[in-house]
N, C-alpha and C. Protein backbone atom coordinates (compact mmCIF):
# COMPACT_ATOMS: atom_id res chain seq x y z
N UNK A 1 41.09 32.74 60.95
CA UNK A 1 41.55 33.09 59.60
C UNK A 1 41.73 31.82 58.80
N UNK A 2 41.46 31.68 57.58
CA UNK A 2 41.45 30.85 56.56
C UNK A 2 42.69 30.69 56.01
N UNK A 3 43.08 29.41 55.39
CA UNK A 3 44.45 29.01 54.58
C UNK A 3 44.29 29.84 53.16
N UNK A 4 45.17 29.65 52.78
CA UNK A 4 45.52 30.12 51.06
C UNK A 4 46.62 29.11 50.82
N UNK A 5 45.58 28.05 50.35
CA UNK A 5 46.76 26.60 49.84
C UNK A 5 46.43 26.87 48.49
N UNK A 6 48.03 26.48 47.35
CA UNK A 6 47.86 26.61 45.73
C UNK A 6 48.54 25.62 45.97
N UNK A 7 48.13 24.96 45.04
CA UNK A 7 48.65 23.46 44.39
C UNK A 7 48.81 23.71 42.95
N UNK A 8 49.76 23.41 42.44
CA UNK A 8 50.90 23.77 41.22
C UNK A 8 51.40 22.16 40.75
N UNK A 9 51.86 22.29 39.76
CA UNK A 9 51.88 20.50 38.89
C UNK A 9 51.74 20.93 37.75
N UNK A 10 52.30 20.05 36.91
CA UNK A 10 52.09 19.02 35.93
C UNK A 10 50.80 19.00 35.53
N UNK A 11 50.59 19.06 33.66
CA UNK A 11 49.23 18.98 33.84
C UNK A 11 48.43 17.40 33.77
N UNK A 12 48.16 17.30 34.11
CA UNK A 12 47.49 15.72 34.04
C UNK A 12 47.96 14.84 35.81
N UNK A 13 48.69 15.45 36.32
CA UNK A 13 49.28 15.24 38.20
C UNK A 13 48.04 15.22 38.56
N UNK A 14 47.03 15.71 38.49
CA UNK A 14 46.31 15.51 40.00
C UNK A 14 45.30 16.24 40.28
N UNK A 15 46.04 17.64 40.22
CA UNK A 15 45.28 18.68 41.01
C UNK A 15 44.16 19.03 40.83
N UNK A 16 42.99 18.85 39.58
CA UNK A 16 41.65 19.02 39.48
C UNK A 16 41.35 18.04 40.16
N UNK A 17 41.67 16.66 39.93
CA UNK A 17 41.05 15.68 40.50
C UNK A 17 40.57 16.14 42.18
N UNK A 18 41.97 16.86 43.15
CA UNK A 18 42.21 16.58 43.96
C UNK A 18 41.20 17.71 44.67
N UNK A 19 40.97 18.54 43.83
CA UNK A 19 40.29 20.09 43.88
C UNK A 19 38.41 19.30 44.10
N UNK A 20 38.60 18.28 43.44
CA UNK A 20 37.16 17.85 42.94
C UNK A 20 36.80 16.78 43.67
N UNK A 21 37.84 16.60 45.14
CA UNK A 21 37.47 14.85 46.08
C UNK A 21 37.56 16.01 46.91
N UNK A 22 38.05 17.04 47.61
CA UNK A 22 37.81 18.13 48.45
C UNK A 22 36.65 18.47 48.27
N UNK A 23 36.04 19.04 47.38
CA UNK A 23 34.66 19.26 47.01
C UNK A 23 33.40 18.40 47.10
N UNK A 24 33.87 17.06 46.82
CA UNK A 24 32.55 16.57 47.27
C UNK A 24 32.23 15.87 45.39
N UNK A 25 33.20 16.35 44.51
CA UNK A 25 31.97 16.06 43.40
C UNK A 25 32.92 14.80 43.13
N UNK A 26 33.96 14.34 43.09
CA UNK A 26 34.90 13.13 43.18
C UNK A 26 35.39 12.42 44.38
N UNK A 27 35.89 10.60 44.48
CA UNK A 27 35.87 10.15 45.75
C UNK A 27 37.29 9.41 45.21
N UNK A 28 38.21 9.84 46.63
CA UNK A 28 39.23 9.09 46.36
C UNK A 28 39.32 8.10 46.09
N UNK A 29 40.27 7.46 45.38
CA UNK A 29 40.01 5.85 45.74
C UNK A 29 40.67 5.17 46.62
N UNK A 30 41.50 5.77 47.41
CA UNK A 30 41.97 5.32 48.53
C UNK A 30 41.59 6.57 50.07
N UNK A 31 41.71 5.89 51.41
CA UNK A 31 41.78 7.16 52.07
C UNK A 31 40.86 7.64 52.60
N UNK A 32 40.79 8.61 53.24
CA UNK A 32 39.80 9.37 53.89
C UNK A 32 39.82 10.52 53.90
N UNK A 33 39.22 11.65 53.19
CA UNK A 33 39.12 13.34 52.94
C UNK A 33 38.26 14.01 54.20
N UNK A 34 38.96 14.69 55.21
CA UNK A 34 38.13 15.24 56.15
C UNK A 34 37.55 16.66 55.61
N UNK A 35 36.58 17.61 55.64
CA UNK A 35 36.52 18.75 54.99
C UNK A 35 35.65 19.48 55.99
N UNK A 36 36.21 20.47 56.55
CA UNK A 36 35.91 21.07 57.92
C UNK A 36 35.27 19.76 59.19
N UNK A 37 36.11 18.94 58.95
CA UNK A 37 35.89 17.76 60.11
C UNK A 37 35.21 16.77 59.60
N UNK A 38 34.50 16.47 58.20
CA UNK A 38 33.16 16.28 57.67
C UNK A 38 34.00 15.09 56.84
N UNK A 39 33.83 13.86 56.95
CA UNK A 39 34.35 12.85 55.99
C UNK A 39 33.31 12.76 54.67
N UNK A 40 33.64 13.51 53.89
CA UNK A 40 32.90 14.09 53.00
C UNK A 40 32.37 12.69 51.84
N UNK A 41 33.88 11.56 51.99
CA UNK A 41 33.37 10.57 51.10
C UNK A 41 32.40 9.71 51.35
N UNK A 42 32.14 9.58 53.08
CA UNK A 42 31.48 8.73 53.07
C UNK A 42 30.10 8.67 53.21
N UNK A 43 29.56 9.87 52.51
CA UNK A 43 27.65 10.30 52.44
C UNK A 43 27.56 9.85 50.90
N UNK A 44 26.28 10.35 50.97
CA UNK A 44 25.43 10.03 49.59
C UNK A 44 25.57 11.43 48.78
N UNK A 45 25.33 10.97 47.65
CA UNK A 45 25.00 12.39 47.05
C UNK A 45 24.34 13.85 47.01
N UNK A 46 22.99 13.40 47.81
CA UNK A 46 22.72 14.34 48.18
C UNK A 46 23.02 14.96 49.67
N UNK A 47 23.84 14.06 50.39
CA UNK A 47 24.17 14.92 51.58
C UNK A 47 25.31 16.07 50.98
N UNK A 48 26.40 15.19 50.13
CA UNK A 48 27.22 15.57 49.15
C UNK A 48 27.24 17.36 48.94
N UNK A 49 25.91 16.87 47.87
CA UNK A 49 25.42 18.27 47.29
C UNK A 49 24.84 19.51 48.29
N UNK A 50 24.31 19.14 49.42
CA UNK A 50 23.97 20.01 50.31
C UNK A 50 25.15 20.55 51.11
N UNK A 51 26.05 19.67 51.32
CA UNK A 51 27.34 19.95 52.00
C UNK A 51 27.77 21.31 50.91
N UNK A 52 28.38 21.04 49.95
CA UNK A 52 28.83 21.78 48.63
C UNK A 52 28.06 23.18 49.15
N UNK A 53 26.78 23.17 48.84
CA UNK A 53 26.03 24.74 48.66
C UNK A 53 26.25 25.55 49.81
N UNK A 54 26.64 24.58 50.68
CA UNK A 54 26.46 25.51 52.26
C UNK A 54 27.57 25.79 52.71
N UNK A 55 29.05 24.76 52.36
CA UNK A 55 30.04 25.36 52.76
C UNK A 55 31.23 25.67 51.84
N UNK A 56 30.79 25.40 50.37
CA UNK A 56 31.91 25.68 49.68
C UNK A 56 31.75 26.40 48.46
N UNK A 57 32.20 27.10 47.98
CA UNK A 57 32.18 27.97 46.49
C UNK A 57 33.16 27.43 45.51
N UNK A 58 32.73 26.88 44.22
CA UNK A 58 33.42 26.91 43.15
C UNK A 58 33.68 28.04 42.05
N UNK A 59 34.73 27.89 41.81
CA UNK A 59 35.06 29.06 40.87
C UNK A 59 36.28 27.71 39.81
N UNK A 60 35.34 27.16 38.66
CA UNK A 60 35.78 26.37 37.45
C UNK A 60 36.47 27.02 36.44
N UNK A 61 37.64 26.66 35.70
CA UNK A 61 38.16 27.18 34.69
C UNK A 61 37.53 27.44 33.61
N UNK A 62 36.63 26.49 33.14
CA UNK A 62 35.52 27.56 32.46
C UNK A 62 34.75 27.96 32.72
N UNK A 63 34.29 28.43 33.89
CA UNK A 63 33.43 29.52 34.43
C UNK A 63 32.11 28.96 34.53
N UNK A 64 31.48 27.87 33.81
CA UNK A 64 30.22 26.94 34.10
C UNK A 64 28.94 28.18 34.22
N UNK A 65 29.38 29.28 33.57
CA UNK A 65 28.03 29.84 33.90
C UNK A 65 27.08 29.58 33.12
N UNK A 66 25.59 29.55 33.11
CA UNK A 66 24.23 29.17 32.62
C UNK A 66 23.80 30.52 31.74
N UNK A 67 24.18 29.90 30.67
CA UNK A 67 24.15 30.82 29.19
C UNK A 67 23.13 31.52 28.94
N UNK A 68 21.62 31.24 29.58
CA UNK A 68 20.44 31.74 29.79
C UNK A 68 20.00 32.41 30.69
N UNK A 69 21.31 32.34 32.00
CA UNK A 69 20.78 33.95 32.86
C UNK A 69 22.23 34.75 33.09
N UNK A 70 21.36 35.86 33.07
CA UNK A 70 21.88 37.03 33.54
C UNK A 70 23.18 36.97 34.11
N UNK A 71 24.29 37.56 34.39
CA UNK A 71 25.33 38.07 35.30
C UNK A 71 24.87 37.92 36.97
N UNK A 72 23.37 38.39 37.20
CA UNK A 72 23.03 39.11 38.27
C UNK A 72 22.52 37.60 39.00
N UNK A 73 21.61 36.83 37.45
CA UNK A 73 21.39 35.18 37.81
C UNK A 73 21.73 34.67 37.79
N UNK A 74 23.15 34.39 37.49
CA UNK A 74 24.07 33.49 37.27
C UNK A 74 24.52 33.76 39.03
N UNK A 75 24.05 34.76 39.60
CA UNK A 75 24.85 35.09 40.84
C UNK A 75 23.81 34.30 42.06
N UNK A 76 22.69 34.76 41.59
CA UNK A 76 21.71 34.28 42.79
C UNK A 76 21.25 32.69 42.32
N UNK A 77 21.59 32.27 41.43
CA UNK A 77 21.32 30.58 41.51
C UNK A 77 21.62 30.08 42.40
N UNK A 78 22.96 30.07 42.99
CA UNK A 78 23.33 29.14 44.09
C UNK A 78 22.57 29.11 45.43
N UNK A 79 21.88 30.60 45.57
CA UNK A 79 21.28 31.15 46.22
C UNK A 79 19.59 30.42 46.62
N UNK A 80 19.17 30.62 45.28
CA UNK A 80 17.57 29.98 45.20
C UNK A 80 17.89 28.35 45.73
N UNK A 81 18.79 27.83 45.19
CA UNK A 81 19.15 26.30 45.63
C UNK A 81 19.39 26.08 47.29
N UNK A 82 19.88 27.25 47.57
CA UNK A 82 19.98 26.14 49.05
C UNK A 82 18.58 27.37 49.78
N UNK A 83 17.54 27.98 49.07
CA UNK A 83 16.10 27.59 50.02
C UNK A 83 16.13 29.49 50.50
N UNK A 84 17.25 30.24 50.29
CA UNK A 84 16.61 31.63 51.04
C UNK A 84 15.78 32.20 50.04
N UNK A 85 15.22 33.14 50.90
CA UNK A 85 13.92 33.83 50.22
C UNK A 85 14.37 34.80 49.19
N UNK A 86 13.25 34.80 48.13
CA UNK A 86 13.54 35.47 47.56
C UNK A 86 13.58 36.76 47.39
N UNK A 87 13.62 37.73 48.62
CA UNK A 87 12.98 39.03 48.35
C UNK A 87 14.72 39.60 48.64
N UNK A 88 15.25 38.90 49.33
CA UNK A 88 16.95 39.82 49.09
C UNK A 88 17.91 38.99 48.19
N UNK A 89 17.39 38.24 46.95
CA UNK A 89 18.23 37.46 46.99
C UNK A 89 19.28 38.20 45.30
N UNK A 90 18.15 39.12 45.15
CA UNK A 90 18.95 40.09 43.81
C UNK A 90 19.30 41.23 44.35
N UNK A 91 19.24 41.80 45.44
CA UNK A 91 19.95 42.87 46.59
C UNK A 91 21.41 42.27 46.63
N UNK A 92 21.58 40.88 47.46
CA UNK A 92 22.16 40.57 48.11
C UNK A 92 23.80 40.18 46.21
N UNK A 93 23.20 39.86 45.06
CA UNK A 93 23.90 39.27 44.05
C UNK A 93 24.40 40.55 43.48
N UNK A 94 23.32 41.91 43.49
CA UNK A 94 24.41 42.62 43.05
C UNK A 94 25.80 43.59 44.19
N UNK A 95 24.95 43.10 45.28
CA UNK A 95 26.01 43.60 46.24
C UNK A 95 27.37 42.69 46.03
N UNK A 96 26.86 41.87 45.64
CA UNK A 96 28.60 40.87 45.29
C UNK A 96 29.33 41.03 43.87
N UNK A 97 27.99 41.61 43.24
CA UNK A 97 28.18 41.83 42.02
C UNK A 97 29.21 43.19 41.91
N UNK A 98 29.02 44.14 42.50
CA UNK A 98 29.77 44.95 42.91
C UNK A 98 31.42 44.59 43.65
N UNK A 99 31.80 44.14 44.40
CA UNK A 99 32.29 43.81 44.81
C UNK A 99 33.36 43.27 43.60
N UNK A 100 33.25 42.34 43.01
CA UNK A 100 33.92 42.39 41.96
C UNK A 100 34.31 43.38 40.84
N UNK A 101 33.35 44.50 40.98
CA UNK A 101 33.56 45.44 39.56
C UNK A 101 32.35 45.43 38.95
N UNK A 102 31.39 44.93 39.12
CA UNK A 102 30.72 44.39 37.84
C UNK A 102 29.12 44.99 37.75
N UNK A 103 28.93 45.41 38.79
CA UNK A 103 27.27 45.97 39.30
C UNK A 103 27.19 46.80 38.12
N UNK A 104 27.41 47.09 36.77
CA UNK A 104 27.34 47.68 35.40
C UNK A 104 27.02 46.85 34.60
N UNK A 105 27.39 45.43 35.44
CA UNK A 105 27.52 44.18 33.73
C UNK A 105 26.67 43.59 34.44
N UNK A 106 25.72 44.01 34.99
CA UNK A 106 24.35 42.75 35.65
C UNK A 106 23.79 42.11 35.29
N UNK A 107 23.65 42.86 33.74
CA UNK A 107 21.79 42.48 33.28
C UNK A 107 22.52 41.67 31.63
N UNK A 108 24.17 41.52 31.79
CA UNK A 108 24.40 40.80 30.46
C UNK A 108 24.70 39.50 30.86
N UNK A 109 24.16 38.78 29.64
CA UNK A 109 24.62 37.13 29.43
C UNK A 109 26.40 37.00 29.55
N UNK A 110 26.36 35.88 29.76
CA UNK A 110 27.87 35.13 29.42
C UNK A 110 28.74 35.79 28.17
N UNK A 111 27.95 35.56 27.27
CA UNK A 111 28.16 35.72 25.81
C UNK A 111 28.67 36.86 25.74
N UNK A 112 27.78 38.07 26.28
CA UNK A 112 28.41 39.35 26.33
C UNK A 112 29.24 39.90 26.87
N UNK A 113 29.89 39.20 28.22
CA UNK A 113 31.11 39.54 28.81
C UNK A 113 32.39 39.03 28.36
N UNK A 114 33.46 39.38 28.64
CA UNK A 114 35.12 38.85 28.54
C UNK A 114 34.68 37.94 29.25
N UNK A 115 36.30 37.32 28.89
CA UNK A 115 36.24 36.26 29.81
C UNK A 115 36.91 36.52 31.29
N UNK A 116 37.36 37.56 31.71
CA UNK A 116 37.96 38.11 32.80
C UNK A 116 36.78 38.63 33.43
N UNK A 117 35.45 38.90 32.87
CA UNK A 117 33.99 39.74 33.28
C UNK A 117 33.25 38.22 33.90
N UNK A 118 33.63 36.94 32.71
CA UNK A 118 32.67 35.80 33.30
C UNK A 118 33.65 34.97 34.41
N UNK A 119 35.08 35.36 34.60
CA UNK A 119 35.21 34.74 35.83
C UNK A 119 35.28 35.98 36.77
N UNK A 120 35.26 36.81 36.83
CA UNK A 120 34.61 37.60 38.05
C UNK A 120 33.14 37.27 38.39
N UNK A 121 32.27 36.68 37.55
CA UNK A 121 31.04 36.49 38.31
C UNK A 121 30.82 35.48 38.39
N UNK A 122 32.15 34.24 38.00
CA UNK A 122 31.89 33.20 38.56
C UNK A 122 32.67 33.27 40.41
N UNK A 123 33.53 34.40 40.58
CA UNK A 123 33.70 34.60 42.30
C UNK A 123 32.83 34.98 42.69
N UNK A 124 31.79 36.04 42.18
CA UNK A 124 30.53 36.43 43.19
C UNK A 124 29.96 34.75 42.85
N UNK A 125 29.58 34.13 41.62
CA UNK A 125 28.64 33.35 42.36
C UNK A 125 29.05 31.90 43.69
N UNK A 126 30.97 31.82 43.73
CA UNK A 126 31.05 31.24 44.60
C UNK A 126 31.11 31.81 46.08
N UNK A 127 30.52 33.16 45.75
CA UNK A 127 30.22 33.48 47.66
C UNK A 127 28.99 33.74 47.69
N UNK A 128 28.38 33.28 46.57
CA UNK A 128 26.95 33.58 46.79
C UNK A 128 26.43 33.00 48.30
N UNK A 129 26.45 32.07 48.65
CA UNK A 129 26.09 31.44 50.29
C UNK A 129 26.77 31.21 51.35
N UNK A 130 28.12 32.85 51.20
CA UNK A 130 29.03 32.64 51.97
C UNK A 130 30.13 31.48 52.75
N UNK A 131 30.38 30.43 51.49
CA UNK A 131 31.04 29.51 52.33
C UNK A 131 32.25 29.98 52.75
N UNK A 132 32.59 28.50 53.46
CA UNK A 132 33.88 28.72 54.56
C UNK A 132 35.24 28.27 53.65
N UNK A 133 34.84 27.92 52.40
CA UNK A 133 35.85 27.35 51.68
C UNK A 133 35.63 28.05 50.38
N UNK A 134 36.26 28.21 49.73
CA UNK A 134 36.64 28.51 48.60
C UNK A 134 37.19 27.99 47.60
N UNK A 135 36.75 27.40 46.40
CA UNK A 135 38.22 26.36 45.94
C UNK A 135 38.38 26.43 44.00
N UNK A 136 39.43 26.97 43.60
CA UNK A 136 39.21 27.68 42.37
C UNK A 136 40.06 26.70 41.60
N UNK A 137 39.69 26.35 40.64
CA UNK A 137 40.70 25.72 39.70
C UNK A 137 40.95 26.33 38.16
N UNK A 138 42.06 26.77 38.29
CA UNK A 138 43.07 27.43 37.12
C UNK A 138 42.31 28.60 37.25
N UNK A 139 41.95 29.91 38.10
CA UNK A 139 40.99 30.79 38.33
C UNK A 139 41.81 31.77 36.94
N UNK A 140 42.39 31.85 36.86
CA UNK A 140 43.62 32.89 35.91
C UNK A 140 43.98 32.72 34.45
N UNK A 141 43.64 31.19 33.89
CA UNK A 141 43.59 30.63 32.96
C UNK A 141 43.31 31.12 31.98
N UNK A 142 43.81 31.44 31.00
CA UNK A 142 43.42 32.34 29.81
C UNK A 142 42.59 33.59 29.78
N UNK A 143 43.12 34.32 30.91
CA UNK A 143 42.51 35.41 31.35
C UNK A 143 44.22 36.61 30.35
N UNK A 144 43.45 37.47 30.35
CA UNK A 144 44.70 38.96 29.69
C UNK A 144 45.21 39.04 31.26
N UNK A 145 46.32 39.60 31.28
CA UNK A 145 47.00 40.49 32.41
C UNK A 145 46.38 40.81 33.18
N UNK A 146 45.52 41.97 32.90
CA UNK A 146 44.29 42.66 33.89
C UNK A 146 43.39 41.98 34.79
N UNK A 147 43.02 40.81 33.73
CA UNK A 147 42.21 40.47 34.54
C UNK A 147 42.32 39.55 35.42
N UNK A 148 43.61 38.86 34.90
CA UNK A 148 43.81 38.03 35.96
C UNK A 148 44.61 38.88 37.60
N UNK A 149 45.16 39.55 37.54
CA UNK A 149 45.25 40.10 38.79
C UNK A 149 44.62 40.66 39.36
N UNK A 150 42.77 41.20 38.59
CA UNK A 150 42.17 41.38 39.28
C UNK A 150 41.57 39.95 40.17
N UNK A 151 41.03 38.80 39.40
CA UNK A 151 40.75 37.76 39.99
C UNK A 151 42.15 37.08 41.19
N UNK A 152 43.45 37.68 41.09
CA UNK A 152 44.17 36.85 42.24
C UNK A 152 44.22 38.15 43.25
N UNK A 153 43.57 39.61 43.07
CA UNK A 153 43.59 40.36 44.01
C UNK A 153 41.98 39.63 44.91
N UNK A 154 40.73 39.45 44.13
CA UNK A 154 39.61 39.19 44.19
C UNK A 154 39.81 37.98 45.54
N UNK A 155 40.97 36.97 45.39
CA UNK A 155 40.97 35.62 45.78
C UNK A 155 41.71 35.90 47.42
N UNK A 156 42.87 36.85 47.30
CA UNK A 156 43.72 37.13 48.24
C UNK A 156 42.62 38.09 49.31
N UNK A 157 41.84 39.10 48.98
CA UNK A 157 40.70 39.51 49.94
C UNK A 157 40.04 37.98 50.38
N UNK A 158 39.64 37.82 49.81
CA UNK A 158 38.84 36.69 50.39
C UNK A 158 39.37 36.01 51.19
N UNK A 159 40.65 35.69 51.39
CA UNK A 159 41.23 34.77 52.39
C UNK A 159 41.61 35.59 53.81
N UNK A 160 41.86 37.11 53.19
CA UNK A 160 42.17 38.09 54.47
C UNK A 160 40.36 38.46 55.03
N UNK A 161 39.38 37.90 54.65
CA UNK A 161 38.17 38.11 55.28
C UNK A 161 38.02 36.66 55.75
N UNK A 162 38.56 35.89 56.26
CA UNK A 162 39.15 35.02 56.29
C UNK A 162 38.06 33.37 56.10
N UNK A 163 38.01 33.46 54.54
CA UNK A 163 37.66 32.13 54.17
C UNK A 163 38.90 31.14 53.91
N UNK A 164 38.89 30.40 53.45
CA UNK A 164 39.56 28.81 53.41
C UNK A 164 39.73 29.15 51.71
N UNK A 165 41.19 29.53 51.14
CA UNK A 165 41.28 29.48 49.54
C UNK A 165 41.66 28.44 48.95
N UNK A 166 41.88 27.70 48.46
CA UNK A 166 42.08 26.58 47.95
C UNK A 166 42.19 26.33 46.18
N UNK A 167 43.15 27.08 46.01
CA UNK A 167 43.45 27.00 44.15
C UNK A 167 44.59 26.22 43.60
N UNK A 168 44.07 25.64 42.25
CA UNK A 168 45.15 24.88 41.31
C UNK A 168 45.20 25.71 40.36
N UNK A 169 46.21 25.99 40.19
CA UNK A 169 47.03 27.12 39.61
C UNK A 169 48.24 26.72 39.22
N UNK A 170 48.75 26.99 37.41
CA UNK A 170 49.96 27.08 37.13
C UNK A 170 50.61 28.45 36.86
N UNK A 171 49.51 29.66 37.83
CA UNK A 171 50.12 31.04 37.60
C UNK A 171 50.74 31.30 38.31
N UNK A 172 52.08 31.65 38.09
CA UNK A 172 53.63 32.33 38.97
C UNK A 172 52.94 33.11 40.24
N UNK A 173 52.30 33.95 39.27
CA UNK A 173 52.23 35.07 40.51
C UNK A 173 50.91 35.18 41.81
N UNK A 174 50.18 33.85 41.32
CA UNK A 174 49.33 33.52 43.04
C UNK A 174 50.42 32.76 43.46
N UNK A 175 51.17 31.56 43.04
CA UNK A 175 52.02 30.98 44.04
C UNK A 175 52.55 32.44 44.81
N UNK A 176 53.14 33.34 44.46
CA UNK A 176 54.35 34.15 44.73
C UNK A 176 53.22 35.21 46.16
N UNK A 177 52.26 35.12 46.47
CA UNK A 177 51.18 35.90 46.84
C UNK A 177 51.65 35.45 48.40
N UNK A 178 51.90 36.31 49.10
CA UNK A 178 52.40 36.34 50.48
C UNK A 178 51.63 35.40 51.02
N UNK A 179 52.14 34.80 52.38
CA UNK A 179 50.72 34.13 53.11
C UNK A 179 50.43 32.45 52.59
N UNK A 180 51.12 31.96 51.59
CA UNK A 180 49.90 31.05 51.02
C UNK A 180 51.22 29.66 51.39
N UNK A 181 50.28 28.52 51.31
CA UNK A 181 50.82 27.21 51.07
C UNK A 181 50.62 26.72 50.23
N UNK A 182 52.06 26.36 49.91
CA UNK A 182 52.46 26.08 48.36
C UNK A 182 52.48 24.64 48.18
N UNK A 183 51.55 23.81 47.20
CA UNK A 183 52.21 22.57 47.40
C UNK A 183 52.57 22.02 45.88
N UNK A 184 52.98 20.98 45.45
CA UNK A 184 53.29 20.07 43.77
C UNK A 184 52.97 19.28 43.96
N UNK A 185 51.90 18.81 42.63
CA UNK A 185 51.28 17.69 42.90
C UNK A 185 52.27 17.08 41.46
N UNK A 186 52.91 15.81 41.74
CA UNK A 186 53.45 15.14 40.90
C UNK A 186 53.31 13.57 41.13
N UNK A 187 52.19 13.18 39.56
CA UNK A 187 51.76 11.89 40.00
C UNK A 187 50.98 11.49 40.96
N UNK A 188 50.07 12.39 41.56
CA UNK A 188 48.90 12.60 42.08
C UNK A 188 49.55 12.24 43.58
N UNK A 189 50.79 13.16 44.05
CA UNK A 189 51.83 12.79 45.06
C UNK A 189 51.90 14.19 45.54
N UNK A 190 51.66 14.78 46.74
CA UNK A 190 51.86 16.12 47.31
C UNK A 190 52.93 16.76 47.86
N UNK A 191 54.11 17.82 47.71
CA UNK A 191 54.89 17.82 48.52
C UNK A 191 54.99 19.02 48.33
N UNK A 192 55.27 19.41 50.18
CA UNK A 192 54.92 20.77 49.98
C UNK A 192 56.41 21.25 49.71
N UNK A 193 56.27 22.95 49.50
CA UNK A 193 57.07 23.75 49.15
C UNK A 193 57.50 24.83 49.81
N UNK A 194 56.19 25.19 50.39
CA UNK A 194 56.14 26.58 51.63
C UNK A 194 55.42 26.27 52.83
């Protein structure tokens, strides 16, 4: 079974940074980041980037989706990138697409969804390649009511199917989400809470 760590702070403390040297796309400047055993700082970029597609899913506060495809393509990109074929690979996006709610909103752009519609398909597209990690920053962020508890119900399955959650969050109610480790990042300084 997978963690459900939220890191909570101050805004300007840390926690994207810290979301983003876990990931692979930032390098500490001190230290050593292990990430499923994997000293992630000390490859190249493209080991980097291959690491990323295969074991981890982003889900960005602004949702980074590609304004020119689809809901359904925005799902299977991550997909075409790390090399599977293409004959399940729009089977396989709206089955996730579903999964969120959304197997109705397939065939619309960015533009045309809420913004509670474009971060639900920015969670299908971070399980698009089933990673073992998960790692969301501000997933809830100017989302209405609704939708954000659908995205911290969306996040809490995922960890009970047991991936690795990993969110920066200043929303009350994922800290408050049974199960999870709580930490504050103050001054780019960690201490936990739970």
């Amino acid at each position: 079974m997978g963690e459900f760590v939220v890191i909570s702070g101050p805004s300007g403390s840390g926690k994207t940074t810290l979301l983003n040297i876990v990931g692979g796309i930032d390098f500490a400047s001190e230290g050593r980041v292990l990430v499923l055993d994997v000293p992630i700082g000390d490859y190249d970029e493209t080991f980097r980037a291959t690491f990323r597609l295969t074991n981890t899913g982003f889900i960005f506060q602004s949702y980074n989706l590609i304004s020119t495809l689809t809901a359904v393509e925005n799902v299977m990109f991550p997909m075409q990138l790390s090399g599977k074929s293409s004959g399940a690979l729009r089977e396989e996006a709206m089955a996730l697409l579903k999964t969120v709610g959304l197997s109705d909103r397939s065939s619309h752009l960015p533009w045309q969804l809420s913004s509670g519609e474009q971060q639900r398909v920015a969670v299908a597209r971070a399980m698009a390649n089933d990673p073992s990690i998960v790692l969301a920053d501000e997933p809830t962020a100017n989302l209405d009511h609704d939708s954000a508890k659908i995205v911290r119900e969306l996040l809490a399955e995922l960890n009970r199917r047991g991936k690795t959650v990993f969110v920066v969050t200043h929303d009350n109610d994922i800290i408050g989400l049974p199960g999870i480790r709580h930490y504050e990042m103050l001054n780019g300084e960690l201490k936990v809470l739970v």
